[in-house]
C-alpha atoms as a PDB file:
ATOM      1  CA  UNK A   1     -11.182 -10.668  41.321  1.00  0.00           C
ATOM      2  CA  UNK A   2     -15.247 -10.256  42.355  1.00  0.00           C
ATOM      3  CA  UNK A   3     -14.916  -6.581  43.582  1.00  0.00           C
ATOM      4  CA  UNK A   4     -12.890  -5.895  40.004  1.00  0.00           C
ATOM      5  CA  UNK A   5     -16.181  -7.555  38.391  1.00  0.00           C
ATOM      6  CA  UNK A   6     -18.751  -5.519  39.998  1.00  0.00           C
ATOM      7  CA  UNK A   7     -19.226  -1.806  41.190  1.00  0.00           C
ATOM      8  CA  UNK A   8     -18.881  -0.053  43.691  1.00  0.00           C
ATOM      9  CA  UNK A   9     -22.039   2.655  45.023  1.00  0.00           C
ATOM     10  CA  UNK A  10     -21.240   5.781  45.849  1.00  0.00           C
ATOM     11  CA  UNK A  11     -22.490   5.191  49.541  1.00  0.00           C
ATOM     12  CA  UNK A  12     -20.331   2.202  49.948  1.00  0.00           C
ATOM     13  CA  UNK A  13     -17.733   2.600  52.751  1.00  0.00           C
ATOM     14  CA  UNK A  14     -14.206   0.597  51.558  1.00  0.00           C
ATOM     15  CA  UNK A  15     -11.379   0.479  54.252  1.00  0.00           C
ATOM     16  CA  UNK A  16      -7.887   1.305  52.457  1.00  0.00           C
ATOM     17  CA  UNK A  17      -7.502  -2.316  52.430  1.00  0.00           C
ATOM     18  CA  UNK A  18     -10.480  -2.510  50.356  1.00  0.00           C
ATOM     19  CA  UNK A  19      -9.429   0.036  48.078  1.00  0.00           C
ATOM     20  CA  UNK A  20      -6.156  -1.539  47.701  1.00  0.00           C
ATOM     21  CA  UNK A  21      -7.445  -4.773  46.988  1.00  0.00           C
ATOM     22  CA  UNK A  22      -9.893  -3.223  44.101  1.00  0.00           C
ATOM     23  CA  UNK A  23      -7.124  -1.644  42.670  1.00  0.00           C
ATOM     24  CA  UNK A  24      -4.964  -4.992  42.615  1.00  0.00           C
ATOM     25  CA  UNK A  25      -7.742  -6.683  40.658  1.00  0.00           C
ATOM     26  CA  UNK A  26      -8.493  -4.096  37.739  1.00  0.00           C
ATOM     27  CA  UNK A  27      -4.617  -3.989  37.481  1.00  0.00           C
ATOM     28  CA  UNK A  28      -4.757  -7.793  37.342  1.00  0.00           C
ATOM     29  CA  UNK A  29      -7.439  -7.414  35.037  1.00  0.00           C
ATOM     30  CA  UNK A  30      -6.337  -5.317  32.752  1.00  0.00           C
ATOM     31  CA  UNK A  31      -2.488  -6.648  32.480  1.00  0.00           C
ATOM     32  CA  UNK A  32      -4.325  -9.639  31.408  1.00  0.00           C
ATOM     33  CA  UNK A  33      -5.938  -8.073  28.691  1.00  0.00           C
ATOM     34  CA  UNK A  34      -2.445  -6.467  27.542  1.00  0.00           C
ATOM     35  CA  UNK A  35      -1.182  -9.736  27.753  1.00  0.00           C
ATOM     36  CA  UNK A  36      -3.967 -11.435  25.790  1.00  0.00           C
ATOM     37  CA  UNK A  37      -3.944  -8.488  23.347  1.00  0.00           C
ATOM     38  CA  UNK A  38       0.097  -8.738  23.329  1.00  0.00           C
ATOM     39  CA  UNK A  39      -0.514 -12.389  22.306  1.00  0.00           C
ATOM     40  CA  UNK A  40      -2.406 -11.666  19.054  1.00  0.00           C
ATOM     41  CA  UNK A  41      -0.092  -9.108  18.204  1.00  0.00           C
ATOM     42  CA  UNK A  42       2.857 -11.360  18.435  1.00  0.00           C
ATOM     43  CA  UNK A  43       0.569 -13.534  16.013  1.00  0.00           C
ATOM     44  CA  UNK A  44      -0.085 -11.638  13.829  1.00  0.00           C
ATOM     45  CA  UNK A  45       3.342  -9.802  13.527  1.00  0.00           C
ATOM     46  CA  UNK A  46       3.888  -9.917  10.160  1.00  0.00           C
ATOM     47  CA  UNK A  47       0.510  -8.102   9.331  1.00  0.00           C
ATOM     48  CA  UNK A  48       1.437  -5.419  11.806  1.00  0.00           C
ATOM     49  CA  UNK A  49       4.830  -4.612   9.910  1.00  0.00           C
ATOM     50  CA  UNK A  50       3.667  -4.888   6.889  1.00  0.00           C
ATOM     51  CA  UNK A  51       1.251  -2.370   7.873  1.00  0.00           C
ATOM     52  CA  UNK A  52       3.877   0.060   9.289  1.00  0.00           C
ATOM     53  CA  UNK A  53       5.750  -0.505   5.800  1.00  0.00           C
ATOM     54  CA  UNK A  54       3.123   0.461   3.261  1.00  0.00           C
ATOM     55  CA  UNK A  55       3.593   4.392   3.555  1.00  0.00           C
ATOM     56  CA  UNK A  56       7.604   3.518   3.109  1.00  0.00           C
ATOM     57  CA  UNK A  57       7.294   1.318   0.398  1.00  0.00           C
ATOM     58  CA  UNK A  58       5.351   3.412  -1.362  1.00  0.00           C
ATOM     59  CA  UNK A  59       7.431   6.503  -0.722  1.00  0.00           C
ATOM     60  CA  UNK A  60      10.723   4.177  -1.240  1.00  0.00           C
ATOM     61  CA  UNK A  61       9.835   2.611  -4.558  1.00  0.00           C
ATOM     62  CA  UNK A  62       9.569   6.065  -6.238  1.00  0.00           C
ATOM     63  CA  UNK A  63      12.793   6.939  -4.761  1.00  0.00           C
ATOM     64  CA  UNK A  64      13.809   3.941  -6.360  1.00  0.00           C
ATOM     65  CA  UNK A  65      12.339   4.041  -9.666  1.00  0.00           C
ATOM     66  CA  UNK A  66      14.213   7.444 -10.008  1.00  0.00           C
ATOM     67  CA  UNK A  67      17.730   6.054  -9.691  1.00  0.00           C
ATOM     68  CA  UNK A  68      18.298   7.590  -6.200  1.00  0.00           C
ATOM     69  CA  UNK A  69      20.221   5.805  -3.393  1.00  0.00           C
ATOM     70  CA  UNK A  70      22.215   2.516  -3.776  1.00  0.00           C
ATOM     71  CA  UNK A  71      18.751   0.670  -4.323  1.00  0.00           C
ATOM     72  CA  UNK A  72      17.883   3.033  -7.051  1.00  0.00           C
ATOM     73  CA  UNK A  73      21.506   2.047  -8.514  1.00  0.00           C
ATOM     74  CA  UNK A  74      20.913  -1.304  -8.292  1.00  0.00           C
ATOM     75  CA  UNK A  75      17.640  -0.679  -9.862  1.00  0.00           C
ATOM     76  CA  UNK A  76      19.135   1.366 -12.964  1.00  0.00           C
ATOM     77  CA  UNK A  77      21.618  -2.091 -13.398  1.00  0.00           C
ATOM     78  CA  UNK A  78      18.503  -4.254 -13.350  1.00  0.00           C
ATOM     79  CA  UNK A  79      16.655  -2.069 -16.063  1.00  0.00           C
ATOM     80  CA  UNK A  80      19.890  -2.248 -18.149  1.00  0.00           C
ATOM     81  CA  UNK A  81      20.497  -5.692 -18.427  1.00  0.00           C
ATOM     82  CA  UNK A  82      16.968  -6.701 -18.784  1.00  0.00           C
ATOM     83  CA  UNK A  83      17.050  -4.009 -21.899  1.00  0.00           C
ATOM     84  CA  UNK A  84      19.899  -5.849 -23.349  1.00  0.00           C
ATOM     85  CA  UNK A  85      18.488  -9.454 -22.386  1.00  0.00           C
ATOM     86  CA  UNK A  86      15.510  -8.332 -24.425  1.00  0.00           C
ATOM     87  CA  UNK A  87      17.576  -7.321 -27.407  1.00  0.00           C
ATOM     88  CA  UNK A  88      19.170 -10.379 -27.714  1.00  0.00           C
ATOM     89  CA  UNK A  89      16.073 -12.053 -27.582  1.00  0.00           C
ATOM     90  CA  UNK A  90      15.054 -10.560 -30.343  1.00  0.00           C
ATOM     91  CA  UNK A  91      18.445 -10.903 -31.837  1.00  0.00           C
ATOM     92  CA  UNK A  92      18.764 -15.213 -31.271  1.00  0.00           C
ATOM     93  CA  UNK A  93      14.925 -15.010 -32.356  1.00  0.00           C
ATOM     94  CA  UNK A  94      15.809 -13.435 -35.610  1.00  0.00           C
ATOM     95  CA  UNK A  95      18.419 -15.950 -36.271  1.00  0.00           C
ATOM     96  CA  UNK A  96      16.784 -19.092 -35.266  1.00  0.00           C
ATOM     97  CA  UNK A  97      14.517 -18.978 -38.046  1.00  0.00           C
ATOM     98  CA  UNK A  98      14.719 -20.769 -41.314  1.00  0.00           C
ATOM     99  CA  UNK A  99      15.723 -18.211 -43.958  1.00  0.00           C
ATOM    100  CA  UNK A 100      17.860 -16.082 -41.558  1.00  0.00           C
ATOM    101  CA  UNK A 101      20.991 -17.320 -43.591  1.00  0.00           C
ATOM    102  CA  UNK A 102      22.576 -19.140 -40.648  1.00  0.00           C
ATOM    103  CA  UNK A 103      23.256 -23.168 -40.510  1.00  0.00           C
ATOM    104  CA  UNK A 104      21.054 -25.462 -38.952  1.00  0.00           C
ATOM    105  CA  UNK A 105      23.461 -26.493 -36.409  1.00  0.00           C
ATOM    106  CA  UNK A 106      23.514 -22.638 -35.207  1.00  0.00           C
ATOM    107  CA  UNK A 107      19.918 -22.207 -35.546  1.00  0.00           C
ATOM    108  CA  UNK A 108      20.020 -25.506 -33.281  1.00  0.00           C
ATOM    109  CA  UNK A 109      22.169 -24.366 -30.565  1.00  0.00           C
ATOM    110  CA  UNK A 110      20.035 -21.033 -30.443  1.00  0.00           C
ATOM    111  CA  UNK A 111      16.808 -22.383 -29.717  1.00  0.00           C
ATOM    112  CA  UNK A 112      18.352 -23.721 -25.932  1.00  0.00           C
ATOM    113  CA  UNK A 113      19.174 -19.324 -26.101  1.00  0.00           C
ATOM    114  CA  UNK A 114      15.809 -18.337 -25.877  1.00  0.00           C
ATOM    115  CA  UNK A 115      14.033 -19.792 -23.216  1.00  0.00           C
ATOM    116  CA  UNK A 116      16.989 -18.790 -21.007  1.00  0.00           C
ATOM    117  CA  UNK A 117      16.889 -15.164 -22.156  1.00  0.00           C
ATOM    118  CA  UNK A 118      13.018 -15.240 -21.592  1.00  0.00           C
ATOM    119  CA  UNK A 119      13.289 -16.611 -18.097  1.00  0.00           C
ATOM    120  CA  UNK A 120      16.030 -13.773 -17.739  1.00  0.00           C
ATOM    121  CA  UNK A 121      13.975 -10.799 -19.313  1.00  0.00           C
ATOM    122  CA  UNK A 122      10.919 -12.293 -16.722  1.00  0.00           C
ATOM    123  CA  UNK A 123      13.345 -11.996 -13.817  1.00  0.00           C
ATOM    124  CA  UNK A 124      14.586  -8.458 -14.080  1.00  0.00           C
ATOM    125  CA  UNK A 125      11.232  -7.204 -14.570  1.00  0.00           C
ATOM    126  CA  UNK A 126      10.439  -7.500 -11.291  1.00  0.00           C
ATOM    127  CA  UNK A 127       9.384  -4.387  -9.039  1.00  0.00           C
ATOM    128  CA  UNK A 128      11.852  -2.429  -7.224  1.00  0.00           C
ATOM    129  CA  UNK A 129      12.918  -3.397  -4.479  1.00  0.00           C
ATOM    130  CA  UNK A 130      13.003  -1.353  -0.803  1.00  0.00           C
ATOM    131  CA  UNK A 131       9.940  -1.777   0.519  1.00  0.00           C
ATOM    132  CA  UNK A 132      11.024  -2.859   4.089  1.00  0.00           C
ATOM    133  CA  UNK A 133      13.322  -0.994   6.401  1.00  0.00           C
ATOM    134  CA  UNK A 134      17.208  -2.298   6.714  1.00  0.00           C
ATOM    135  CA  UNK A 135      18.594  -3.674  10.557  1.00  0.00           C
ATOM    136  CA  UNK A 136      22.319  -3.308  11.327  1.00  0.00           C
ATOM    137  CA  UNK A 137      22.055  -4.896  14.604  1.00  0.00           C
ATOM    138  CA  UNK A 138      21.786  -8.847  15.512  1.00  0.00           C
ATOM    139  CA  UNK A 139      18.916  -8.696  17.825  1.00  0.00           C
ATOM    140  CA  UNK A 140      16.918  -5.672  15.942  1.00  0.00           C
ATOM    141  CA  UNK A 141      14.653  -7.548  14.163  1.00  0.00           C
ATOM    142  CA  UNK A 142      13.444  -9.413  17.034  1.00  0.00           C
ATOM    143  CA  UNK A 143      13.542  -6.578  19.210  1.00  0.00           C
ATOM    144  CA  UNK A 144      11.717  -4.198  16.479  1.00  0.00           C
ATOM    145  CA  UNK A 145       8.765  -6.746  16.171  1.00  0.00           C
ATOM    146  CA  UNK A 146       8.691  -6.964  20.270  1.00  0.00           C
ATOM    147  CA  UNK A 147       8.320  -3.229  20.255  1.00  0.00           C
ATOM    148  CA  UNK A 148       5.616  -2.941  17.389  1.00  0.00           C
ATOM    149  CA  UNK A 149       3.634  -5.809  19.041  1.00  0.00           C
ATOM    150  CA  UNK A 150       3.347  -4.028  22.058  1.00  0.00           C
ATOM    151  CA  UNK A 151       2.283  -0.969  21.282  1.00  0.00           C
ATOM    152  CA  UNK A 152      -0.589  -2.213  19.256  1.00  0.00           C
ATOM    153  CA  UNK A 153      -1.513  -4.217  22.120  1.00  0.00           C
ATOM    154  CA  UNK A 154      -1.807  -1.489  24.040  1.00  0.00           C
ATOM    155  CA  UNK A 155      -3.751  -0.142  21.668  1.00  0.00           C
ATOM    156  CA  UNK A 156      -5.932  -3.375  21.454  1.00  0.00           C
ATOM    157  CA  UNK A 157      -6.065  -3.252  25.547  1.00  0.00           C
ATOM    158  CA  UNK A 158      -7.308   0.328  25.604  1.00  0.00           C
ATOM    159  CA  UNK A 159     -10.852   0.008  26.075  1.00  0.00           C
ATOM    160  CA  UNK A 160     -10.513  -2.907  29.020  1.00  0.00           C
ATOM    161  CA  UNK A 161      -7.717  -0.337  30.709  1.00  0.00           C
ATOM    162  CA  UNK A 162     -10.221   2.785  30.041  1.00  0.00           C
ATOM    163  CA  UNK A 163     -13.166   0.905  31.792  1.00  0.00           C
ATOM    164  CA  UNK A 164     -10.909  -0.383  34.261  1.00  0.00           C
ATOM    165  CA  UNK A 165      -9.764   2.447  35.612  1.00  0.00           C
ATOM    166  CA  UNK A 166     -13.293   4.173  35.432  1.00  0.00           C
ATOM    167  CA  UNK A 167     -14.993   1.601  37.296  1.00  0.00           C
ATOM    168  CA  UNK A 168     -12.279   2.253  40.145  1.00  0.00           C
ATOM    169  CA  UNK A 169     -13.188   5.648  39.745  1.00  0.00           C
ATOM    170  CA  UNK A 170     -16.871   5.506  39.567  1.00  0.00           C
ATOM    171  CA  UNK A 171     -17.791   5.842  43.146  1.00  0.00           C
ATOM    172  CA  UNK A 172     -15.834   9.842  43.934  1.00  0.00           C
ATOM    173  CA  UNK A 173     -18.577  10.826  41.230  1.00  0.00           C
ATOM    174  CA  UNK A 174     -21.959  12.465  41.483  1.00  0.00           C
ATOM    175  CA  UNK A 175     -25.251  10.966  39.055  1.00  0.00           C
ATOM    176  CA  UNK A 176     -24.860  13.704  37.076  1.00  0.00           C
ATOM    177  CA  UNK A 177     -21.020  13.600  36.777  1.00  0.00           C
ATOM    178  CA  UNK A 178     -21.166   9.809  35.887  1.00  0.00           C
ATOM    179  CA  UNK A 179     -23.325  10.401  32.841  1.00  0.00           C
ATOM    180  CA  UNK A 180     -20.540  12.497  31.667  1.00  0.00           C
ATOM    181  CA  UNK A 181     -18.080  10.451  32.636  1.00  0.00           C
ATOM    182  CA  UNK A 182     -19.914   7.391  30.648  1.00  0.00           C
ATOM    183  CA  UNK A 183     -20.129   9.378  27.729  1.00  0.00           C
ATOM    184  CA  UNK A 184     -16.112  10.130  28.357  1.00  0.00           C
ATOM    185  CA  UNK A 185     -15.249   6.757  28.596  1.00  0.00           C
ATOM    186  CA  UNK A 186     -17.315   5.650  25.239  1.00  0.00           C
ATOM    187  CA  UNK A 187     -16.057   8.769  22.991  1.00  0.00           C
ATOM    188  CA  UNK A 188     -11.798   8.004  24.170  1.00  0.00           C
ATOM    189  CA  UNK A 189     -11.322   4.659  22.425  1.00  0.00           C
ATOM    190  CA  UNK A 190     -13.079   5.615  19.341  1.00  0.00           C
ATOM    191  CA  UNK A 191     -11.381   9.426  18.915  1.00  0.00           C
ATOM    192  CA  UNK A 192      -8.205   7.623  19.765  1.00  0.00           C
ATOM    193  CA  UNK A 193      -8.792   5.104  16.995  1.00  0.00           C
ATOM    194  CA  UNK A 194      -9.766   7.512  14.817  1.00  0.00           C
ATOM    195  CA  UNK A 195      -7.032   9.754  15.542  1.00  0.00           C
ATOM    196  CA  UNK A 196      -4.745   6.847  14.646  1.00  0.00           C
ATOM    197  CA  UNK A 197      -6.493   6.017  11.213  1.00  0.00           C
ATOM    198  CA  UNK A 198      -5.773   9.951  10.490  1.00  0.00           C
ATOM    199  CA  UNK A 199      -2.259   9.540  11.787  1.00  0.00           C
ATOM    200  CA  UNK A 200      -1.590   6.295   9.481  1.00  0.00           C
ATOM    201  CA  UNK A 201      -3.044   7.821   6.180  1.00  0.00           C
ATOM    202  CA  UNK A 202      -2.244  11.419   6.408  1.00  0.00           C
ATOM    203  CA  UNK A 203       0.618  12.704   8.518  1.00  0.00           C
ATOM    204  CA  UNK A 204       2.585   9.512   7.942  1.00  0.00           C
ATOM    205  CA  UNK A 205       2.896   9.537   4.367  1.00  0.00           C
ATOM    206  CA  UNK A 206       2.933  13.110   4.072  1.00  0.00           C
ATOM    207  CA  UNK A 207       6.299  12.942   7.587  1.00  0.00           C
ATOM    208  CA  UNK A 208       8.131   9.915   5.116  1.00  0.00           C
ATOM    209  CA  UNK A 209       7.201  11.951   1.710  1.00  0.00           C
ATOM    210  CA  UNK A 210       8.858  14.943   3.266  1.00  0.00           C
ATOM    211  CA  UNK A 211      12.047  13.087   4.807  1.00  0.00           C
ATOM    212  CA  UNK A 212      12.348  11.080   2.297  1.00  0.00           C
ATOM    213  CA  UNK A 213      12.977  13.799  -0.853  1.00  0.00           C
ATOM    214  CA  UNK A 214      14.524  16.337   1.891  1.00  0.00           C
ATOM    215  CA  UNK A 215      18.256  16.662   0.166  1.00  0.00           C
ATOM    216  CA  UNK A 216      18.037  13.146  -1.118  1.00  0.00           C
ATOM    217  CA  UNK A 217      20.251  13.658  -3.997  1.00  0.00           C
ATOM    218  CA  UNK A 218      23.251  14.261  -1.283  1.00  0.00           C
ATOM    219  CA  UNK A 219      22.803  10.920   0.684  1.00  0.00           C
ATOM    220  CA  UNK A 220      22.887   7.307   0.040  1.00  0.00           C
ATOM    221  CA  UNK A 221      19.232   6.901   1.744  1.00  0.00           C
ATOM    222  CA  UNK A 222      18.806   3.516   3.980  1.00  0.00           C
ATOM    223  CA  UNK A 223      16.006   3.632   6.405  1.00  0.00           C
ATOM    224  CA  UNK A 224      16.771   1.812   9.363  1.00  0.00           C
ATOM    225  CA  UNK A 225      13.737  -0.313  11.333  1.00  0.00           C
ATOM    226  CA  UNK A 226      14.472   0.428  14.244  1.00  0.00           C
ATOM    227  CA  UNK A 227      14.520   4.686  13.828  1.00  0.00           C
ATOM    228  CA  UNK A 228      11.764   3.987  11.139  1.00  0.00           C
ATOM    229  CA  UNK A 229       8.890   2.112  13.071  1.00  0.00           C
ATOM    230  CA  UNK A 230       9.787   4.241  16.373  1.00  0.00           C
ATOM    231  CA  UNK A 231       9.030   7.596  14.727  1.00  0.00           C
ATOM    232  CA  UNK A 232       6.108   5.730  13.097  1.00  0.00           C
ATOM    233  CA  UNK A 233       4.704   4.542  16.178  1.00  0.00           C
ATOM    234  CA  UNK A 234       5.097   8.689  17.988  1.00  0.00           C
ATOM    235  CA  UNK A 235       3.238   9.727  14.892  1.00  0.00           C
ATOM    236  CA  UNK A 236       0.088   7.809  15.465  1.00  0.00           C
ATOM    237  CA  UNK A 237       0.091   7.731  19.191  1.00  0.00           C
ATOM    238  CA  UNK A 238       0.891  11.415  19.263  1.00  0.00           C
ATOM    239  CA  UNK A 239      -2.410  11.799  16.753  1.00  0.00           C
ATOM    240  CA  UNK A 240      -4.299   9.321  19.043  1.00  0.00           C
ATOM    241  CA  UNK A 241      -3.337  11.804  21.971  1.00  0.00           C
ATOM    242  CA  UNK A 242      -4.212  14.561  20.000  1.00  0.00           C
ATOM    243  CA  UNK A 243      -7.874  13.461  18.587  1.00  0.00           C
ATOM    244  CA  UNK A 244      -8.828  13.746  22.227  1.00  0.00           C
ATOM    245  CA  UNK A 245      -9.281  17.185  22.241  1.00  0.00           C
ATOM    246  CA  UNK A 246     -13.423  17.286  22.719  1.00  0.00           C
ATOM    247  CA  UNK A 247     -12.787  14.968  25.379  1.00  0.00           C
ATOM    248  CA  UNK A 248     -10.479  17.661  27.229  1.00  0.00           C
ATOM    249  CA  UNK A 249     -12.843  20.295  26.498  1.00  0.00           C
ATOM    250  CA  UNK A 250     -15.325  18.994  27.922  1.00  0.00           C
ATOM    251  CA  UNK A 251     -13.616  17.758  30.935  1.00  0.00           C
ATOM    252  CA  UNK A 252     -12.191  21.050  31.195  1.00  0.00           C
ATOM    253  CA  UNK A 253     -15.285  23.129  31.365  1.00  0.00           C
ATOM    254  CA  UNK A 254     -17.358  20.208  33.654  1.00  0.00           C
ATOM    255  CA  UNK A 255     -14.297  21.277  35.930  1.00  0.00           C
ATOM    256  CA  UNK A 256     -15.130  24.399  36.162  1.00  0.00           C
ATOM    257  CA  UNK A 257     -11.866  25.431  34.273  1.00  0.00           C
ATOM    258  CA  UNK A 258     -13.008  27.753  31.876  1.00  0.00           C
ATOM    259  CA  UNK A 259     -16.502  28.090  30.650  1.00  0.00           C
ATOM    260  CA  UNK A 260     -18.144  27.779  26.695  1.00  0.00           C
ATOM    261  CA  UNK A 261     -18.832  31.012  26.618  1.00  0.00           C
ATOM    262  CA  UNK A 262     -14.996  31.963  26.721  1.00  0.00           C
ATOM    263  CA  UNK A 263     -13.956  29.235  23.977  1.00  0.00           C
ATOM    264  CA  UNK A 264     -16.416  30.713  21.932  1.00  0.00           C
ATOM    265  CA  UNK A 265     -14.794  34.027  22.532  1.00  0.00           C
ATOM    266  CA  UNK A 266     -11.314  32.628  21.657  1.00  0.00           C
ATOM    267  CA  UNK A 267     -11.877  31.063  18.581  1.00  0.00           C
ATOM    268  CA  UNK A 268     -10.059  32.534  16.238  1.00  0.00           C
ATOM    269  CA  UNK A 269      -7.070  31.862  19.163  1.00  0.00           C
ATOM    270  CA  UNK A 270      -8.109  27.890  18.849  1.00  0.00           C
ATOM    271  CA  UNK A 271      -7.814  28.131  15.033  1.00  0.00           C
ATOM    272  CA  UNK A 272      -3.966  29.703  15.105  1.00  0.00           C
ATOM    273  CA  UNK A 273      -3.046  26.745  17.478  1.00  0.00           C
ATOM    274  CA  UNK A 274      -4.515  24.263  15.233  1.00  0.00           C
ATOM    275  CA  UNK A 275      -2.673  25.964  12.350  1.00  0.00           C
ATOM    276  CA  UNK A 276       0.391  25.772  14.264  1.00  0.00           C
ATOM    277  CA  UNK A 277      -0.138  21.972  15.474  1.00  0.00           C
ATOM    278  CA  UNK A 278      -0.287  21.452  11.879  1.00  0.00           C
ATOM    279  CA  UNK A 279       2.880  23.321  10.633  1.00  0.00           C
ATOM    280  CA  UNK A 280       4.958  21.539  13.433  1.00  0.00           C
ATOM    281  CA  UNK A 281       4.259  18.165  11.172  1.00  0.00           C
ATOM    282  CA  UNK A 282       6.384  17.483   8.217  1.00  0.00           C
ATOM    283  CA  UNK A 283       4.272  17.836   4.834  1.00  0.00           C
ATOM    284  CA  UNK A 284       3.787  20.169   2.459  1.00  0.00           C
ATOM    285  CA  UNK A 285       0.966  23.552   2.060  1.00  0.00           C
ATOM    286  CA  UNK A 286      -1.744  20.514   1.254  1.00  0.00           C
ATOM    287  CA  UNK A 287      -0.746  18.629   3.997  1.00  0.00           C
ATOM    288  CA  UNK A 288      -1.101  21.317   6.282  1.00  0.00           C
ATOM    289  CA  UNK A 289      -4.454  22.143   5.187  1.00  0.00           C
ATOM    290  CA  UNK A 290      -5.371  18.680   5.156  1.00  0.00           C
ATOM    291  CA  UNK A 291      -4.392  18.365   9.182  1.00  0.00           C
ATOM    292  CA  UNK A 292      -5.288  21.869  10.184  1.00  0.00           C
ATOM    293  CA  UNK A 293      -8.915  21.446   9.611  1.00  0.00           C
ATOM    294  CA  UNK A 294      -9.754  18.216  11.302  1.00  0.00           C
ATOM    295  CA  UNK A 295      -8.244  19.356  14.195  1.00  0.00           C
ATOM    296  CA  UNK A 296      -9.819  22.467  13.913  1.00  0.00           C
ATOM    297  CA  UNK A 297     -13.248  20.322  14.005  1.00  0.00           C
ATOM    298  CA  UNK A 298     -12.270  18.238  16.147  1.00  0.00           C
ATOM    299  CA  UNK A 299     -12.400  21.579  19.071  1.00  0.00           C
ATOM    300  CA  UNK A 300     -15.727  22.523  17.877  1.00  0.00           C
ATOM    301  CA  UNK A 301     -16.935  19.468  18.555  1.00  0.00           C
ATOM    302  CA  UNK A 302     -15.817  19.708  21.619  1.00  0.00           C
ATOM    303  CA  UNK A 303     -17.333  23.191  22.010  1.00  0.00           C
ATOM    304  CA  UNK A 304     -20.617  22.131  20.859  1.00  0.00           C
ATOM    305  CA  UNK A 305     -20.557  18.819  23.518  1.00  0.00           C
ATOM    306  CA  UNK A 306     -19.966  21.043  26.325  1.00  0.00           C
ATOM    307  CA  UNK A 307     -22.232  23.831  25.610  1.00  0.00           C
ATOM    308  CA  UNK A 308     -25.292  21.259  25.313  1.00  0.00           C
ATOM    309  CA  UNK A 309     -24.013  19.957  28.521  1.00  0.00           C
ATOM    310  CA  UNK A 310     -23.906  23.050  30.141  1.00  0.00           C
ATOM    311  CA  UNK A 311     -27.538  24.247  29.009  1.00  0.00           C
ATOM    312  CA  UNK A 312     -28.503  20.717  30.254  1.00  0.00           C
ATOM    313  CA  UNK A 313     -27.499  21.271  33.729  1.00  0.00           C
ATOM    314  CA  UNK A 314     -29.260  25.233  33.732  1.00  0.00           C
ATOM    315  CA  UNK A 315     -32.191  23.556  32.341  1.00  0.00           C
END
């Protein structure tokens, strides 16, 4: 555990042993902070799927409120009854009252009517239902939670993992290429974070908006946990992935790969492959405005990183 705690100079001679042994402790290291990470997740489980079910609930409850599906049914019941539970409210209030023509010993027996139709008018007023996902299987719900749990662990675990592996790295690199790399390993966690912020409040609601109204009126639509919180869970990874674009450029041109110069040339190429990123995600002519241009400015950022590194190094 000591070598995983300090780090290695460049000039340091390690026999394979050595190596192997380093590598052992920043693995042991960082399964620990999965574990740890996994821990709190577990903990905290209910937060985590109630945040995975705000963009369906939201998109579900209109669905809903329209009539559509066998919840929206149920739904159009509800609203029924509680319309005719608050007519005869008004009805058995009318006739409870002295004056209304009726005897005292029905005016009697009505006033035990009303608080029951009151407490019945209160209960089918409630919101719609179908803001969680539905499980067909016995062991989904335990297994769903395991799944969610670990991925935002991993998630959690990223930055120990990311330094991990960079202090392993850290002695097969030059000064000048570990000043890079330090700025690397700073800018991943946070474009991956923020990738996932624009995956959770964009493309998701816009992916379940789309899927959701996509030739609803021909289905009975039941959205199943398990399919739900997996595509949920691609989405924002894929958009974590995907924020790390100024982070490839810049490794890419530090490698020798292709230069500024030539991105600069090919921009108008870079903007047709953001536009297409875009249209491959579900959503409609907003949406894909709304995901083409962050991504767009996400690779001149990227541009502008690696042509102040490269006039850096000339200078």
């Amino acid at each position: 555990m000591a070598i995983a705690l300090r780090r290695i100079g460049r000039g340091e001679k390690l026999t394979v042993v050595g190596h192997l042994e380093e590598l052992r402790a920043r693995l042991i290291v960082s399964l620990a902070a999965l574990a740890v990470a996994f821990g709190v997740c577990m903990w905290q489980n209910h937060a985590l799927l109630r945040f995975f079910d705000a963009p369906l609930a939201h998109q579900t409850q209109k669905q809903v409120r329209a009539g559509n599906g066998p919840l929206g049914a149920t739904y159009t019941v509800q609203q029924s009854a509680r319309t005719v539970a608050a007519q005869l409210q008004v009805v058995v209030g009318a006739l409870e009252r002295p004056g209304s023509g009726t005897t005292a010993q029905t005016r009697a027996a009505l006033r035990g009517v009303g608080p029951h139709l009151q407490r019945a008018v209160g209960g089918l007023s409630r919101a719609p239902e179908g803001n969680k996902p539905v499980t067909l299987g016995i062991g989904e719900p335990f297994a769903t939670t395991i799944g969610i749990a670990l991925i935002f662990a991993l998630i959690l675990a990223l930055p120990v993992i990311l330094y991990e592996l960079y202090g392993f790295l850290l002695p097969a690199f030059s000064p000048e290429q570990r000043r890079v790399a330090n700025s690397l390993v700073l800018a991943m966690p946070l474009l991956f974070l923020a990738g996932i912020a624009f995956g959770y409040y964009v493309v998701l609601p816009s992916a379940v908006r789309f899927f959701q109204n996509f030739n609803s009126g021909e289905f009975n639509v039941l959205v199943q946990a398990n399919q739900y919180y997996h595509f949920a869970a691609v989405t924002l990874l894929a958009m974590g992935f995907l924020f790390q674009v100024p982070v490839a450029i810049l490794a890419t041109t530090r490698a020798g790969i292709v230069t500024s110069r030539q991105l600069k040339h090919n921009r108008r190429y870079a903007a047709l492959a953001c536009g297409a990123i875009a249209a491959l995600l579900p959503g409609d002519a907003v949406t894909l405005l709304l995901e083409t241009v962050p991504l767009y400015l996400l690779f001149e950022l990227g541009l502008l990183l690696a042509s102040l590194t490269e006039r850096r190094i000339e200078r």
